[in-house]
Protein backbone atom coordinates (compact mmCIF):
# COMPACT_ATOMS: atom_id res chain seq x y z
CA UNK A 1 -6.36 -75.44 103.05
CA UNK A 2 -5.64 -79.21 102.42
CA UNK A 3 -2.66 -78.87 100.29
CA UNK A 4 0.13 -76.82 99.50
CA UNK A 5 -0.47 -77.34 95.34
CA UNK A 6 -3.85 -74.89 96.05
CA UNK A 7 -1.70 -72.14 97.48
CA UNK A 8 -1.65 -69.17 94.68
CA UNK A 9 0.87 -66.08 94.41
CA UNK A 10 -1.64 -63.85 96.50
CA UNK A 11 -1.43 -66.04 99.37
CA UNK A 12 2.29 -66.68 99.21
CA UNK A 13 3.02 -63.20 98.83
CA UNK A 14 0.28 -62.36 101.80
CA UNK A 15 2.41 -64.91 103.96
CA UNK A 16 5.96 -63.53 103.15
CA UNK A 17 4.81 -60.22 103.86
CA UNK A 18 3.15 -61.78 107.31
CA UNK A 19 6.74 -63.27 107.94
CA UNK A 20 8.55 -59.96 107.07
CA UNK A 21 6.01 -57.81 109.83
CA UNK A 22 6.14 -60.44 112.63
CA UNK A 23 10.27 -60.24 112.29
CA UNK A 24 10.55 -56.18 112.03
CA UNK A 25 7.60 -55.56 114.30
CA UNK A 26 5.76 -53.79 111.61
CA UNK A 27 3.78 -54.24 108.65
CA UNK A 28 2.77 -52.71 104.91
CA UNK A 29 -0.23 -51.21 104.58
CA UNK A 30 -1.23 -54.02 101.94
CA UNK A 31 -1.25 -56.72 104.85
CA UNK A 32 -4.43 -57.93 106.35
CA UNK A 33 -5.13 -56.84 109.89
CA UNK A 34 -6.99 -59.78 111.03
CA UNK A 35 -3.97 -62.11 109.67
CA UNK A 36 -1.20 -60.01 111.51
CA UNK A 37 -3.08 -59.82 114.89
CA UNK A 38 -3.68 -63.71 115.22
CA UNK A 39 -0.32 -64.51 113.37
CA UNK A 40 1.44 -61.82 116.51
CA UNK A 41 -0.92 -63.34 119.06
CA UNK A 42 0.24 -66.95 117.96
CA UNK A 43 3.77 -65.98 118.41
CA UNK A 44 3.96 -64.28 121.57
CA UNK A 45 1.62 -67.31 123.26
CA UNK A 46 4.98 -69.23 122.22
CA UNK A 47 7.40 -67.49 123.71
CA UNK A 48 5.46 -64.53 125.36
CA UNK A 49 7.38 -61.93 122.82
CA UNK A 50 10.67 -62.50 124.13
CA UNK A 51 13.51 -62.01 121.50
CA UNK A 52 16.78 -64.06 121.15
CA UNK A 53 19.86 -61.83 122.13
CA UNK A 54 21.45 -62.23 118.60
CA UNK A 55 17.67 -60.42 117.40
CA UNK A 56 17.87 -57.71 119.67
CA UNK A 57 21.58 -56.43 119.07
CA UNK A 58 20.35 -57.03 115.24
CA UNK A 59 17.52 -54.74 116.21
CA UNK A 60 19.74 -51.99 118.08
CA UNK A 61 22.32 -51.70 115.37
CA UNK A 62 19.09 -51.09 112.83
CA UNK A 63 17.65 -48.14 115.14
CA UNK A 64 21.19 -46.80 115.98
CA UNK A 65 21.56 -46.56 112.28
CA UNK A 66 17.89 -44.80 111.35
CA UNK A 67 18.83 -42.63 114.23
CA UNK A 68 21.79 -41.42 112.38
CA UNK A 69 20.28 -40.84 109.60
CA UNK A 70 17.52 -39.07 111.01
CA UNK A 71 20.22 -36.70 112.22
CA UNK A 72 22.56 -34.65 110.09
CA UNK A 73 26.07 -33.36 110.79
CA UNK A 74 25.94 -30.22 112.46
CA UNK A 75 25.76 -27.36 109.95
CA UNK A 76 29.49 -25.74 108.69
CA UNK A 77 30.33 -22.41 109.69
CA UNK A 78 29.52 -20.81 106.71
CA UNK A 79 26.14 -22.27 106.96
CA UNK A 80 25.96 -20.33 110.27
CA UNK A 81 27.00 -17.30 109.02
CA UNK A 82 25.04 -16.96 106.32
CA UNK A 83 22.21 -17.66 108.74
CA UNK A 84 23.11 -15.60 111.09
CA UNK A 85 23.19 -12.99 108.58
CA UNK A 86 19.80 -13.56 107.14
CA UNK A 87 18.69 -13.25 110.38
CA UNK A 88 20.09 -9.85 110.88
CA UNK A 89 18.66 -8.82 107.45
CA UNK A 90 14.78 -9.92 108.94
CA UNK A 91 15.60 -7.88 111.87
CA UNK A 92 16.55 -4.74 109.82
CA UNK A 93 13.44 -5.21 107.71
CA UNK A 94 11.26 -5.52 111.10
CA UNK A 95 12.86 -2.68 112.37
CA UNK A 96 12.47 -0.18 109.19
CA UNK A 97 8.57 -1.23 109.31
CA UNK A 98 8.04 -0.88 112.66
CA UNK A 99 9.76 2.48 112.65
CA UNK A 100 7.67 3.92 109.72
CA UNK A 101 5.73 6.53 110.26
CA UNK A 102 2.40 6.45 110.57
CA UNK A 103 1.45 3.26 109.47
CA UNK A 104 -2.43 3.74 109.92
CA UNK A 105 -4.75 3.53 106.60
CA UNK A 106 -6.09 6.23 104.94
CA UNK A 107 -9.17 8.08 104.99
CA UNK A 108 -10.27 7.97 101.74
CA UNK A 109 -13.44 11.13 101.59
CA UNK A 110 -17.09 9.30 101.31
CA UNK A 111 -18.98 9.66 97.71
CA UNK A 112 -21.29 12.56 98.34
CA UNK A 113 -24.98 12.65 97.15
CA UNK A 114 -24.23 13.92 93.64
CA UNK A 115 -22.70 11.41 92.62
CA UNK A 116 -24.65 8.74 93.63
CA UNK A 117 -28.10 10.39 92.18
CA UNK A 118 -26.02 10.38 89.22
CA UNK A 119 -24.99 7.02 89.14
CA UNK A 120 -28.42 6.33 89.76
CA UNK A 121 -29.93 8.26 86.85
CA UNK A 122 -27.17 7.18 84.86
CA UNK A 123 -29.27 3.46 85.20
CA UNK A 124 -32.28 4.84 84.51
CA UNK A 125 -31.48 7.01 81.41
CA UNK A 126 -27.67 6.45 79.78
CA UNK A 127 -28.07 10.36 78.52
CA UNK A 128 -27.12 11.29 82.07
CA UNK A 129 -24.00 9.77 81.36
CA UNK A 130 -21.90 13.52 81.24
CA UNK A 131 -23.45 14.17 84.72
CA UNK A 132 -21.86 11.04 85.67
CA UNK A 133 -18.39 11.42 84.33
CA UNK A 134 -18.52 14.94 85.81
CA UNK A 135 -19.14 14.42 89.41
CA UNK A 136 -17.00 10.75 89.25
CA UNK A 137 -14.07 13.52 87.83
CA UNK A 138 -15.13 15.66 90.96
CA UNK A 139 -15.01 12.70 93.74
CA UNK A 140 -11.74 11.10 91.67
CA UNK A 141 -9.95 14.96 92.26
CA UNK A 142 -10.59 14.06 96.23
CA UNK A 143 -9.43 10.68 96.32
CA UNK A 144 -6.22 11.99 94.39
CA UNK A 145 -5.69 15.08 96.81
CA UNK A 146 -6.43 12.88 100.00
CA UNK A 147 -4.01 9.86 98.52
CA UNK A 148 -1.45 12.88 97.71
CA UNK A 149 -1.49 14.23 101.68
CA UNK A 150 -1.00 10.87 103.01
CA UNK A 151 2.08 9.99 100.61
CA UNK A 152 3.25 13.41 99.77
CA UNK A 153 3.67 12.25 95.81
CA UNK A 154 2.60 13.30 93.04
């Protein structure tokens, strides 16, 4: 570029945001690689990266201050104790489960032949639809009475 009258917004705003990552150390994601690497190459062949003391306590107060934020008070006592609580409640829970008696699945009884030649009829010819409903009643009364042995209800 020739002259500083062909310079448009892109470019200045391209070259304050080049400015802006070459003084912080870091840069948006909107800035173009190639123009920070030879702008940071450029400016540590000058002075081989060294910073001016008044730029690094400037830069020490900045990351003392983002490390406070980063890190909140310590949590008030109520906070504790209602976390200490919940804590207690989780154990209880863990406790009740663990403890429950027998905890294994249960054996729900196979379908026997019946009622899967009826099912199968069934497709062939819907009049063998009673046969159907009667051994599906049949296997159902099994499932209840096995479900009712495990769980003792009703």
């Amino acid at each position: 570029m020739s002259d500083d009258d062909d310079i448009d917004a892109r470019e200045l705003r391209e070259a304050e945001a080049l400015a802006r990552a070459l003084e912080r150390g870091y840069a948006a994601d909107d800035l173009p690689d190639d123009a920070l690497q030879t702008a940071a190459l450029i400016r540590y062949s000058k002075d081989g990266g060294a910073l001016s003391e008044a730029r690094e306590d400037a830069l020490l107060e900045e990351v003392l201050a983002a490390a406070d934020r980063a890190h909140p008070a310590p949590a008030s006592r109520w906070r504790w104790l209602f976390g200490a609580l919940g804590l207690a409640a989780a154990a209880a829970l863990l406790l009740i489960l663990v403890r429950a008696p027998d905890s294994s699945p249960t054996a729900l009884p196979a379908p026997n032949a019946g009622l899967l030649e009826a099912e199968l009829a069934r497709l062939d010819d819907p009049s063998a639809e009673p046969r159907f409903d009667a051994e599906m009643r049949a296997y159902r009364g099994e499932v209840y009475a096995a479900l009712e042995r495990r769980y003792g209800r009703r």
